[in-house]
PDB file of N, CA and C in Angstrom:
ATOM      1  N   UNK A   1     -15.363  -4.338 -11.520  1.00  0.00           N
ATOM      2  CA  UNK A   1     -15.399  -4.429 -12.972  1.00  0.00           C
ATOM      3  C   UNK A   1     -15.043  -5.866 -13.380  1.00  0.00           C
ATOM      4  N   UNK A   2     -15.899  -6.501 -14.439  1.00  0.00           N
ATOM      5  CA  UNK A   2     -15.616  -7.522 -14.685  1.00  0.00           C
ATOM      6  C   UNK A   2     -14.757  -8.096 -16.255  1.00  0.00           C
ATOM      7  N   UNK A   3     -13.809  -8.559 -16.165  1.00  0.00           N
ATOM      8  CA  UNK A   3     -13.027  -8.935 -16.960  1.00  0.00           C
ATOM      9  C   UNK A   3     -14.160  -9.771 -18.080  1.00  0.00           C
ATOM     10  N   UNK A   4     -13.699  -8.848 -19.493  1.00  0.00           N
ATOM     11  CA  UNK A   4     -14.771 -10.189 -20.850  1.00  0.00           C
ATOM     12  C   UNK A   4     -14.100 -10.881 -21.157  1.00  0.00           C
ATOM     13  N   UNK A   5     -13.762 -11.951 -21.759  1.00  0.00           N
ATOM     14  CA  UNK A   5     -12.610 -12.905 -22.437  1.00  0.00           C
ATOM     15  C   UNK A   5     -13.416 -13.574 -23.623  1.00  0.00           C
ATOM     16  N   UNK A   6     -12.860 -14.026 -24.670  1.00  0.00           N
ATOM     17  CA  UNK A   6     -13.466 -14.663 -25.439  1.00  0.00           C
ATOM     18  C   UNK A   6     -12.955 -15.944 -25.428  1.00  0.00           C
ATOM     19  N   UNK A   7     -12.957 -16.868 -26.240  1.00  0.00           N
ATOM     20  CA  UNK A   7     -12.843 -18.110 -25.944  1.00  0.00           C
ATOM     21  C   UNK A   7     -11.450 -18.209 -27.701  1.00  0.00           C
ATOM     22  N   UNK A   8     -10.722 -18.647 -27.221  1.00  0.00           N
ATOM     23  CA  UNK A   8      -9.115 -18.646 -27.916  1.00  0.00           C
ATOM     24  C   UNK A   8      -9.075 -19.773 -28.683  1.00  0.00           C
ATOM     25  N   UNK A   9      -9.433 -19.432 -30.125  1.00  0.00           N
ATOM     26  CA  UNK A   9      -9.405 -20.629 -31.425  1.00  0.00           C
ATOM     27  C   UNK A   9      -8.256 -20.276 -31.987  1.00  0.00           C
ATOM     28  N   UNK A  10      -7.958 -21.278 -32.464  1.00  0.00           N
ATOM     29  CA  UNK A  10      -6.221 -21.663 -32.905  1.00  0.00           C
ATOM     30  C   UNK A  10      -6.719 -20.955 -34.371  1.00  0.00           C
ATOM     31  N   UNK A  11      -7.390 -21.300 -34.776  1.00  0.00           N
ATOM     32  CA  UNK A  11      -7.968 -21.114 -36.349  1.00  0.00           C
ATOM     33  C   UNK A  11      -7.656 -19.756 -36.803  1.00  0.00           C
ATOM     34  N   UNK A  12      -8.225 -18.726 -35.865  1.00  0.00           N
ATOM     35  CA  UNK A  12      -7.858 -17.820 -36.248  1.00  0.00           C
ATOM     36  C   UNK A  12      -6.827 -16.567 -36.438  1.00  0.00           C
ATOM     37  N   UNK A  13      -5.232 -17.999 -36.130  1.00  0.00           N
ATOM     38  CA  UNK A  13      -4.345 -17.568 -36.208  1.00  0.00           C
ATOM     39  C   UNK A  13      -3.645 -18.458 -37.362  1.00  0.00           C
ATOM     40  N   UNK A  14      -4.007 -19.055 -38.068  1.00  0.00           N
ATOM     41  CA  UNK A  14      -3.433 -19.737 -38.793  1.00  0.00           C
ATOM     42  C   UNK A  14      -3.996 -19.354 -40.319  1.00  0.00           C
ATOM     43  N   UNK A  15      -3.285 -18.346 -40.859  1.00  0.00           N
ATOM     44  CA  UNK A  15      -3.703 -17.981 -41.982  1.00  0.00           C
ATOM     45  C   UNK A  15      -3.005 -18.278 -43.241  1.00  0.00           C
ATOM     46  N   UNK A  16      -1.893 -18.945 -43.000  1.00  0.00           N
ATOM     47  CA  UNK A  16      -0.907 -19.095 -44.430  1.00  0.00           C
ATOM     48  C   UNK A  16      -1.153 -21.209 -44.554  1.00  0.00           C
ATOM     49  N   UNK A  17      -1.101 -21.513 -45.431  1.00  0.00           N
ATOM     50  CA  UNK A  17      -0.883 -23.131 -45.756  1.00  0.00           C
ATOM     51  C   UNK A  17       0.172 -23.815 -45.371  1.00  0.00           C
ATOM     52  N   UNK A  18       1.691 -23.242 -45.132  1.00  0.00           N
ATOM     53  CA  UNK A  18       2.269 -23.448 -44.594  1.00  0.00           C
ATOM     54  C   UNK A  18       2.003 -23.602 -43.329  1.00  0.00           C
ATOM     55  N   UNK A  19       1.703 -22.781 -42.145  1.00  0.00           N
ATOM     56  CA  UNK A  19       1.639 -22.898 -41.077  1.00  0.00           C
ATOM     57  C   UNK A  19       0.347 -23.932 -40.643  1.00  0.00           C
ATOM     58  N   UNK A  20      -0.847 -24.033 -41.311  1.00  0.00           N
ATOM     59  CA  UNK A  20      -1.742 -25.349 -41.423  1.00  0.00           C
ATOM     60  C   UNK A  20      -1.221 -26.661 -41.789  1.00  0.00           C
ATOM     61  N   UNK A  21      -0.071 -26.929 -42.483  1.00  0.00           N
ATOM     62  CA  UNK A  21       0.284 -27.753 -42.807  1.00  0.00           C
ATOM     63  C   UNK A  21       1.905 -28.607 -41.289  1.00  0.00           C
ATOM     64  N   UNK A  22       2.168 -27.161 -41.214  1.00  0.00           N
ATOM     65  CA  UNK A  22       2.799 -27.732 -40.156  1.00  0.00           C
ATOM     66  C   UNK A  22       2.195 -27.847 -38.795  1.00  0.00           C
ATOM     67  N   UNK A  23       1.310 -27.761 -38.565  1.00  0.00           N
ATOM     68  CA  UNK A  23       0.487 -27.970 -37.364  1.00  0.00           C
ATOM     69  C   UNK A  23      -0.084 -29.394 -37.741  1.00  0.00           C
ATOM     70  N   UNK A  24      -0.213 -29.818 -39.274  1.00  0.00           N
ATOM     71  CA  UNK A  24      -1.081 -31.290 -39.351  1.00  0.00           C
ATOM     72  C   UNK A  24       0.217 -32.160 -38.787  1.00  0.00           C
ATOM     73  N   UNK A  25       1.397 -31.851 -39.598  1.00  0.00           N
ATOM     74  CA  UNK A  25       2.501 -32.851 -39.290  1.00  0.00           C
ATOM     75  C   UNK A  25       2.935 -32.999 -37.741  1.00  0.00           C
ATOM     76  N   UNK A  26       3.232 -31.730 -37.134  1.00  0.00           N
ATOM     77  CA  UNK A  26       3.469 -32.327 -35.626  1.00  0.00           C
ATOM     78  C   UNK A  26       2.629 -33.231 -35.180  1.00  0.00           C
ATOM     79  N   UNK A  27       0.678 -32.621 -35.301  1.00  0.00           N
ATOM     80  CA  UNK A  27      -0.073 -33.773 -34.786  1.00  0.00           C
ATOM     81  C   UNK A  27       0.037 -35.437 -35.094  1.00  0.00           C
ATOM     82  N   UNK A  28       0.775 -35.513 -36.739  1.00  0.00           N
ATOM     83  CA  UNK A  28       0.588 -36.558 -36.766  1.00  0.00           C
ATOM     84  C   UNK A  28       1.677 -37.117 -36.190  1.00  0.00           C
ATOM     85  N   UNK A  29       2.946 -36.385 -36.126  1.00  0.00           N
ATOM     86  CA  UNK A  29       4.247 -36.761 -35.729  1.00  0.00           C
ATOM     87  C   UNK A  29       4.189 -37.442 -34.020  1.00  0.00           C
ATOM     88  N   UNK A  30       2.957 -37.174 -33.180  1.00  0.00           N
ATOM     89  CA  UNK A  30       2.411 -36.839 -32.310  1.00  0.00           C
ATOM     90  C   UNK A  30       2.034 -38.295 -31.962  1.00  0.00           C
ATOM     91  N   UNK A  31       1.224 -39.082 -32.928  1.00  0.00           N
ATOM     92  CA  UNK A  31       1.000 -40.693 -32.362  1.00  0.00           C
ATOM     93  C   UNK A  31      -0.111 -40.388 -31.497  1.00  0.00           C
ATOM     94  N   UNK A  32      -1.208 -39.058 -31.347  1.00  0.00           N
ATOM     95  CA  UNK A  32      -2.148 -38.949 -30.807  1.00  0.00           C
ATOM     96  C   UNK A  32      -2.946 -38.682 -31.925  1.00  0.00           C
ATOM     97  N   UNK A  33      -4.178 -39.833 -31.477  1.00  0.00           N
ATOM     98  CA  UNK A  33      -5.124 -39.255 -31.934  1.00  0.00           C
ATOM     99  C   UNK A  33      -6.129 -38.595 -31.915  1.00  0.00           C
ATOM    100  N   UNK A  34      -6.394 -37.624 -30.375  1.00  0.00           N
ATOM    101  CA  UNK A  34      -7.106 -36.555 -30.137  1.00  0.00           C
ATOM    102  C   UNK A  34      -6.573 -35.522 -30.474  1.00  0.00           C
ATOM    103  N   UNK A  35      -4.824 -35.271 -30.923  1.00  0.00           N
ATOM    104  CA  UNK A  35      -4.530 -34.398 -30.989  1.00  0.00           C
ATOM    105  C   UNK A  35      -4.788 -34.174 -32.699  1.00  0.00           C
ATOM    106  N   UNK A  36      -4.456 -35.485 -33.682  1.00  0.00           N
ATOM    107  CA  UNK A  36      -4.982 -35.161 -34.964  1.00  0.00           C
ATOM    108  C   UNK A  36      -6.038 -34.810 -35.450  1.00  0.00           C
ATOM    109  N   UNK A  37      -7.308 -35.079 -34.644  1.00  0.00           N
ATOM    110  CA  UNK A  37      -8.683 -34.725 -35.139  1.00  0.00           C
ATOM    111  C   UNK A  37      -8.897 -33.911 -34.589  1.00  0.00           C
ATOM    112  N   UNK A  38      -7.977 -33.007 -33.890  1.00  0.00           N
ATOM    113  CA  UNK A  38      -8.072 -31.773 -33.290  1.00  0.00           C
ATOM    114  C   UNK A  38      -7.741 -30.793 -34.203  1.00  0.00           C
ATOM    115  N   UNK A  39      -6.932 -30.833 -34.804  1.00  0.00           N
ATOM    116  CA  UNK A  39      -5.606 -30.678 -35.382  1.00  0.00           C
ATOM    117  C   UNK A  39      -6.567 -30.359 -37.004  1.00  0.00           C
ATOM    118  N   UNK A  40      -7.299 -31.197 -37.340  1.00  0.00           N
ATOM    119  CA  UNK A  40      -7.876 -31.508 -38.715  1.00  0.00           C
ATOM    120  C   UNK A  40      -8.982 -30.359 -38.244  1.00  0.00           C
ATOM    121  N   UNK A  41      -9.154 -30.615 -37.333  1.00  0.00           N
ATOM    122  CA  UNK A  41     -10.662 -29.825 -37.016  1.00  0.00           C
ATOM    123  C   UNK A  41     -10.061 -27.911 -37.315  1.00  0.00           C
ATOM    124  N   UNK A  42      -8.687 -27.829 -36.465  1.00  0.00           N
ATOM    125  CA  UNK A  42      -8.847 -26.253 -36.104  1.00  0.00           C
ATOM    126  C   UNK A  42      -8.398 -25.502 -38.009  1.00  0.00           C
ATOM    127  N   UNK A  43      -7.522 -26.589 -38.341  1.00  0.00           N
ATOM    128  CA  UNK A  43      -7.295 -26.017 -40.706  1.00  0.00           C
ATOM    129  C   UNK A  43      -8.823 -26.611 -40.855  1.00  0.00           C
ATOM    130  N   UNK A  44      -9.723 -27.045 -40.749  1.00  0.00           N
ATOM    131  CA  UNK A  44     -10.493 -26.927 -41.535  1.00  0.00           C
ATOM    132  C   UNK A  44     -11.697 -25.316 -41.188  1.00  0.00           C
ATOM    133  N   UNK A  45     -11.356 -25.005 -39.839  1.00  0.00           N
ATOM    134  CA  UNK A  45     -11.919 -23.935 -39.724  1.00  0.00           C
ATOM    135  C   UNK A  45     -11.135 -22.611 -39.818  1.00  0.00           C
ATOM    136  N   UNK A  46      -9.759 -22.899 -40.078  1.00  0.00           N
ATOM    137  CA  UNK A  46      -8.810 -21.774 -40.496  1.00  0.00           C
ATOM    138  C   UNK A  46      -9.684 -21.571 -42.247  1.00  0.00           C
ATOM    139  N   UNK A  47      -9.859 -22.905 -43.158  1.00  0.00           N
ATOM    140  CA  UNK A  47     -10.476 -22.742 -44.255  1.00  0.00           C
ATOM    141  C   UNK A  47     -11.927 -22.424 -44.457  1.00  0.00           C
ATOM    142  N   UNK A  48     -12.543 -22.175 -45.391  1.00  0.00           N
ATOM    143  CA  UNK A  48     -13.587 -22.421 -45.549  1.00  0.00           C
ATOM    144  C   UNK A  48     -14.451 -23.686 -45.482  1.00  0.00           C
ATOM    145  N   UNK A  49     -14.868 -23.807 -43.688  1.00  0.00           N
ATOM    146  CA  UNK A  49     -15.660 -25.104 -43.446  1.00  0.00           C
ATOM    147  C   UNK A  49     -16.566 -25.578 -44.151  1.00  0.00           C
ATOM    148  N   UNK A  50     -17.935 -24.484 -44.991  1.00  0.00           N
ATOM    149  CA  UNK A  50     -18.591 -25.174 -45.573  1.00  0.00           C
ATOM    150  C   UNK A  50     -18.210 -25.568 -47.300  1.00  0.00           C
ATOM    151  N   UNK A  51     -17.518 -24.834 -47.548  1.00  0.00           N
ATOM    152  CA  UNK A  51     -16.464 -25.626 -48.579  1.00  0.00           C
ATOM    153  C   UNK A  51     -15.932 -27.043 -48.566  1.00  0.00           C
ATOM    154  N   UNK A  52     -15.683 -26.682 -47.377  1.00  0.00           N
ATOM    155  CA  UNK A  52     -14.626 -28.118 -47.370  1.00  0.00           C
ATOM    156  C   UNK A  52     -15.650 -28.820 -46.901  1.00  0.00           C
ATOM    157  N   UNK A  53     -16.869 -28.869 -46.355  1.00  0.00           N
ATOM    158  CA  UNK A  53     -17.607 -29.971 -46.099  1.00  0.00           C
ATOM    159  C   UNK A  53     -18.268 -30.429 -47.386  1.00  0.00           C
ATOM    160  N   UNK A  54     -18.566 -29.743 -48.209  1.00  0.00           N
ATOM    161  CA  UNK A  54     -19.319 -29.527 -49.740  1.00  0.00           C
ATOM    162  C   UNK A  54     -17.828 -30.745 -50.188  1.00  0.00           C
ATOM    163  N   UNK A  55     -16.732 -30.278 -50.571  1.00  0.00           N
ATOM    164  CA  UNK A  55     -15.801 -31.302 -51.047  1.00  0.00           C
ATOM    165  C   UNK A  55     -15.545 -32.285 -50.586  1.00  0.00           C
ATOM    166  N   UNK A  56     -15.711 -32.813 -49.212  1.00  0.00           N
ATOM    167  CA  UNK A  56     -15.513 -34.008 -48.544  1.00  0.00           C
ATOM    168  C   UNK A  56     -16.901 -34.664 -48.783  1.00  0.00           C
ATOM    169  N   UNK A  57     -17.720 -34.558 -48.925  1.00  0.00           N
ATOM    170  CA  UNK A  57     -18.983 -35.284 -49.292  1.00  0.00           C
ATOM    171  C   UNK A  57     -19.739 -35.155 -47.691  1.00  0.00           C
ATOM    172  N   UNK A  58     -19.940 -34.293 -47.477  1.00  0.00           N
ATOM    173  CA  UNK A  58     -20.787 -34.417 -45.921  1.00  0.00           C
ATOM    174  C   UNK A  58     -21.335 -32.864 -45.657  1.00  0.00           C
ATOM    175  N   UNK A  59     -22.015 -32.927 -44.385  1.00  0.00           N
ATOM    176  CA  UNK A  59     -22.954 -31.691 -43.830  1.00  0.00           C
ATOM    177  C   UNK A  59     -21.216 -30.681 -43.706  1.00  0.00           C
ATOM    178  N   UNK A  60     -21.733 -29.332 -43.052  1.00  0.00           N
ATOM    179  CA  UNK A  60     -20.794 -28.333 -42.364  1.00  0.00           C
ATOM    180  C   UNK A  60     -21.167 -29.143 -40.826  1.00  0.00           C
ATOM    181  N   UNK A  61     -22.225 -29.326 -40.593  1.00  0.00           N
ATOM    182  CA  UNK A  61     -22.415 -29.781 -39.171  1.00  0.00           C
ATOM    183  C   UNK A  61     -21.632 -31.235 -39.036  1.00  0.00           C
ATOM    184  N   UNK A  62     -21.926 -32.083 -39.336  1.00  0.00           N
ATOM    185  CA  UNK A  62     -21.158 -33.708 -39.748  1.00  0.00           C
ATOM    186  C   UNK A  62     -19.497 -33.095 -39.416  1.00  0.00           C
ATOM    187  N   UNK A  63     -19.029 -32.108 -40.339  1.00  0.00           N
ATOM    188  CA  UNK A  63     -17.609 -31.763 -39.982  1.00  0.00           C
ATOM    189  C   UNK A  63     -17.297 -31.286 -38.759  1.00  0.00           C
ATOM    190  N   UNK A  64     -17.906 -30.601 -38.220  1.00  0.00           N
ATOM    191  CA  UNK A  64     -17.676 -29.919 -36.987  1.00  0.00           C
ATOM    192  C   UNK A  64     -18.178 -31.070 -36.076  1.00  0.00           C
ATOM    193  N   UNK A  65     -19.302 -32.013 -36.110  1.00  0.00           N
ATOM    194  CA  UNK A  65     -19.287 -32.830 -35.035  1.00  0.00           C
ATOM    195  C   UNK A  65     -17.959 -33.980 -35.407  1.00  0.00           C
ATOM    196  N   UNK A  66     -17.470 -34.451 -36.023  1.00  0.00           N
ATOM    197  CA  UNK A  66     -16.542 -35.436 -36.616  1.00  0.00           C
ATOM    198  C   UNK A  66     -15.312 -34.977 -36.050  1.00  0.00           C
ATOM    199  N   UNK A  67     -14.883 -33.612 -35.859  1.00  0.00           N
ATOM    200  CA  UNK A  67     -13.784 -32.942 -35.848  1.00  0.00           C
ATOM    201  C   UNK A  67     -13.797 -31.902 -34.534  1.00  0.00           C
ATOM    202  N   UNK A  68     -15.050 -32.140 -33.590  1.00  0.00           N
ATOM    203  CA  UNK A  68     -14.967 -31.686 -32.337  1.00  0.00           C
ATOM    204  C   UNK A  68     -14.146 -32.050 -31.332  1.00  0.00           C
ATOM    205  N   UNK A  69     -14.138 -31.563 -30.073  1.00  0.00           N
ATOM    206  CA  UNK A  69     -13.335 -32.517 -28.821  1.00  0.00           C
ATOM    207  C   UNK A  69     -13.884 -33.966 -28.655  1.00  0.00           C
ATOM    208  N   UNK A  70     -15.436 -33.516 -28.974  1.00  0.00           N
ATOM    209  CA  UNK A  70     -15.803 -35.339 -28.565  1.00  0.00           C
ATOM    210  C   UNK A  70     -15.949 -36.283 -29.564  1.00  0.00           C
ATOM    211  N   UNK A  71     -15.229 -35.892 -30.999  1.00  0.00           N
ATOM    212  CA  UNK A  71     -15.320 -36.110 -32.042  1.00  0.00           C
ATOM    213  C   UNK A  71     -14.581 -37.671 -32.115  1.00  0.00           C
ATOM    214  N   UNK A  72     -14.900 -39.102 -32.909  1.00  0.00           N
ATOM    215  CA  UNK A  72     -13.945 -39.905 -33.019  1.00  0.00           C
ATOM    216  C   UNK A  72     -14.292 -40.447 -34.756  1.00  0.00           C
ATOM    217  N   UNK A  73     -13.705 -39.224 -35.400  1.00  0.00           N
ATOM    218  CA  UNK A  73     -14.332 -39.886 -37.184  1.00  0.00           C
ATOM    219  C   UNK A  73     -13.807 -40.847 -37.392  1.00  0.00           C
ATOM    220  N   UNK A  74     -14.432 -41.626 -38.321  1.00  0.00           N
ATOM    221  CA  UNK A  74     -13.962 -42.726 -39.378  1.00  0.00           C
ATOM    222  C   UNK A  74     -13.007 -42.392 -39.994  1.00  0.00           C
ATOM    223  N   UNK A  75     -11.726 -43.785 -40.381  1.00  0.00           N
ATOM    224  CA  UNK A  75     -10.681 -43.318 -41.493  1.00  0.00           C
ATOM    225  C   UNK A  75     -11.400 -42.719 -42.630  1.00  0.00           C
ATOM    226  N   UNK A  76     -12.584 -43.357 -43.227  1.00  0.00           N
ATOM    227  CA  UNK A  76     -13.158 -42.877 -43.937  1.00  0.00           C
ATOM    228  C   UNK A  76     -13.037 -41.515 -44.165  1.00  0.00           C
ATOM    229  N   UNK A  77     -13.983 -40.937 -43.205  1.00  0.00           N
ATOM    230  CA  UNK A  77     -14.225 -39.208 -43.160  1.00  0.00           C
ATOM    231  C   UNK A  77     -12.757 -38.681 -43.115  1.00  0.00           C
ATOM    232  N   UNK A  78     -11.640 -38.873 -41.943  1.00  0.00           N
ATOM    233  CA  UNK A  78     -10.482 -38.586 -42.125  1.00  0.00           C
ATOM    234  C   UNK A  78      -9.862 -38.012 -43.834  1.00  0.00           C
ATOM    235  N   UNK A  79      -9.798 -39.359 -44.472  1.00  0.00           N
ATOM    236  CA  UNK A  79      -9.070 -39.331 -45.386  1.00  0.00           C
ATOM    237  C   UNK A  79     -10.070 -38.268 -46.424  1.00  0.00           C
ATOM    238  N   UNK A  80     -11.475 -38.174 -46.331  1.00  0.00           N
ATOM    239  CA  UNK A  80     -12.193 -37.638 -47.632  1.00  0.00           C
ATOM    240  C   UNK A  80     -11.802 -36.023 -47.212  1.00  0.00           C
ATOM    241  N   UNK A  81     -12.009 -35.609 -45.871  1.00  0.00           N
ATOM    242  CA  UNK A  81     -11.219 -34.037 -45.372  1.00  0.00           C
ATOM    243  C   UNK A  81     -10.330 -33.982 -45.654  1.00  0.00           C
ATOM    244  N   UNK A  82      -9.152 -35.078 -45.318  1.00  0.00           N
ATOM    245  CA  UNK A  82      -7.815 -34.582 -46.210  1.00  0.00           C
ATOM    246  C   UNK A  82      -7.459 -34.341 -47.368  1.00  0.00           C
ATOM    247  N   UNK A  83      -8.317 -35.327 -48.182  1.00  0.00           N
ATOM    248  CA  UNK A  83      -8.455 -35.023 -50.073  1.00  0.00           C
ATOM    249  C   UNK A  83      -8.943 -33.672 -49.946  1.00  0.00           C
ATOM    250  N   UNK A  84     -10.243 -33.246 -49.520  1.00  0.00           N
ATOM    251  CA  UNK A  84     -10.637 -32.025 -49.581  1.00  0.00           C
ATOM    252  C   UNK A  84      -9.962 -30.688 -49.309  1.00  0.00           C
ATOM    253  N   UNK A  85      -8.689 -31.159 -48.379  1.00  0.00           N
ATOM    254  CA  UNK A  85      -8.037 -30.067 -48.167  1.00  0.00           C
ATOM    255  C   UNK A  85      -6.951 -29.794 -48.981  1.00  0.00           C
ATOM    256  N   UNK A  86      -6.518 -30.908 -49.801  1.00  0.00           N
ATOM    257  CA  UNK A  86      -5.262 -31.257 -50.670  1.00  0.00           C
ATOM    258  C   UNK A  86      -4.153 -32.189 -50.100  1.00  0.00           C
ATOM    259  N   UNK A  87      -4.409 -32.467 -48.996  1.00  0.00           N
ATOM    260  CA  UNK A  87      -3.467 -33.253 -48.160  1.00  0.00           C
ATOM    261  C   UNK A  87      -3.729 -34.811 -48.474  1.00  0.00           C
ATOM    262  N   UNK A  88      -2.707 -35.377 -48.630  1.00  0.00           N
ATOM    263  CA  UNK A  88      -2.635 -36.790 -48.564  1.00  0.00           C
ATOM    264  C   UNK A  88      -1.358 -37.471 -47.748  1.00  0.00           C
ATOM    265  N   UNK A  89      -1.879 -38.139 -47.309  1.00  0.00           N
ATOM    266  CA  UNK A  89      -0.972 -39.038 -46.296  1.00  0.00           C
ATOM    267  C   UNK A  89      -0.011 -40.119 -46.969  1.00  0.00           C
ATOM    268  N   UNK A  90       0.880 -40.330 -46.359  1.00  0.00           N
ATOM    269  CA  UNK A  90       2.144 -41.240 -46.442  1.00  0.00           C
ATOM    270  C   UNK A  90       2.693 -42.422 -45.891  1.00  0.00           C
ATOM    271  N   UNK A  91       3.351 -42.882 -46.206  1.00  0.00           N
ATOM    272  CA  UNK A  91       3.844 -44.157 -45.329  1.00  0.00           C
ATOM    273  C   UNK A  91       5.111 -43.907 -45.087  1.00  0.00           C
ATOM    274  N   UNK A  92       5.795 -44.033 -43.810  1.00  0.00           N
ATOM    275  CA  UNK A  92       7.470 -43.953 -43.721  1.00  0.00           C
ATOM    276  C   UNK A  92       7.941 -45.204 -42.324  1.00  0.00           C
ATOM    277  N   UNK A  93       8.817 -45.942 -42.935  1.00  0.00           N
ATOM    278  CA  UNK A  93       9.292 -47.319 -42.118  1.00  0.00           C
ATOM    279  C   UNK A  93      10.483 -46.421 -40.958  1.00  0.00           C
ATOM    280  N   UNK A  94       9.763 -46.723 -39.902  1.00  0.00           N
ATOM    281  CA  UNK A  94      10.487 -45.615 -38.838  1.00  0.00           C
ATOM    282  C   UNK A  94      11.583 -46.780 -38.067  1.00  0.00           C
ATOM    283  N   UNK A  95      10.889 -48.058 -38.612  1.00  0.00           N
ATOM    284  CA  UNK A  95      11.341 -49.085 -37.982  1.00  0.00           C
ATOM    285  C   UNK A  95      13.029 -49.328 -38.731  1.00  0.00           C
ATOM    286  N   UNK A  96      13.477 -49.422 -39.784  1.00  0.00           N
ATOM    287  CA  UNK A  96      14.384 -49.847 -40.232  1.00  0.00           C
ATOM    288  C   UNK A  96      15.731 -48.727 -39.909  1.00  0.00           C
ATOM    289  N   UNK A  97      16.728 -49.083 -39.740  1.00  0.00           N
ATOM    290  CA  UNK A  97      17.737 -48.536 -39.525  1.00  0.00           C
ATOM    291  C   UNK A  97      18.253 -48.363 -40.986  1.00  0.00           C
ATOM    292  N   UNK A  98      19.031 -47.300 -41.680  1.00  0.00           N
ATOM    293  CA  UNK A  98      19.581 -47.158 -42.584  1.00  0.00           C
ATOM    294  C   UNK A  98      20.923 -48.064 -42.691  1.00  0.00           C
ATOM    295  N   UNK A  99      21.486 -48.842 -43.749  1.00  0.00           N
ATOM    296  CA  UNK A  99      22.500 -49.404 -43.834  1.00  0.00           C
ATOM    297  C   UNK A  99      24.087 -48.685 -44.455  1.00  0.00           C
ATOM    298  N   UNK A 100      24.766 -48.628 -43.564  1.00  0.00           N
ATOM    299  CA  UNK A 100      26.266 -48.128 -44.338  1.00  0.00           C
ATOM    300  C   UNK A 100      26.844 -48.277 -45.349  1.00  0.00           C
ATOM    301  N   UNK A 101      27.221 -47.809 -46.140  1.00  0.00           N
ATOM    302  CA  UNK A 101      27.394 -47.347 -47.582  1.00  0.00           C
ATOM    303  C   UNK A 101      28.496 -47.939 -47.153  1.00  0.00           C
ATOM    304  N   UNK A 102      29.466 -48.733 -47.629  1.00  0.00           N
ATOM    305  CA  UNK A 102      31.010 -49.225 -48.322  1.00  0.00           C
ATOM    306  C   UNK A 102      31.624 -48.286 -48.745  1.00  0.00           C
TER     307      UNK A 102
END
């Protein structure tokens, strides 16, 4: 007898915004960037992909190739998926040490 298996998408365990949202931050917390356009790829298919391709200005296909394993998008595309998703990015100086209060 032969064992069926299906093939195990993250997507379709990620159903609340919270939990999409904390999966973007580790990736980015992460300093990888296969793991962020991984990461972008599996919330945009937790969401409605052709939605969100309709709001980012591009195909459903364009998203899924942009946001595949062999995927390497433009900041461009990056940032127009993240508007589309509601997400916007930040700046934080990791470099500076905090100074002691008197």
């Amino acid at each position: 007898m032969t064992t069926q298996t299906t093939p195990f998408d993250p997507a379709d365990y990620l159903d609340g915004e919270e939990d999409q949202i904390e999966l973007l931050r580790d990736a980015f917390a992460s300093g990888d960037a296969a793991y962020v356009v991984n990461a972008i790829g599996v919330v945009a298919r937790a969401r409605n992909v052709s939605k969100l391709a309709r709001d980012a200005g591009m195909t459903r296909a364009g998203l899924y190739k942009a946001f595949s394993a062999e995927g390497d998008p433009k900041l461009s595309t990056v940032l127009s998926v993240l508007g589309a998703l509601g997400i916007t990015l930040g700046v934080e100086d990791g470099l500076r040490q905090p100074t002691p209060s008197s």
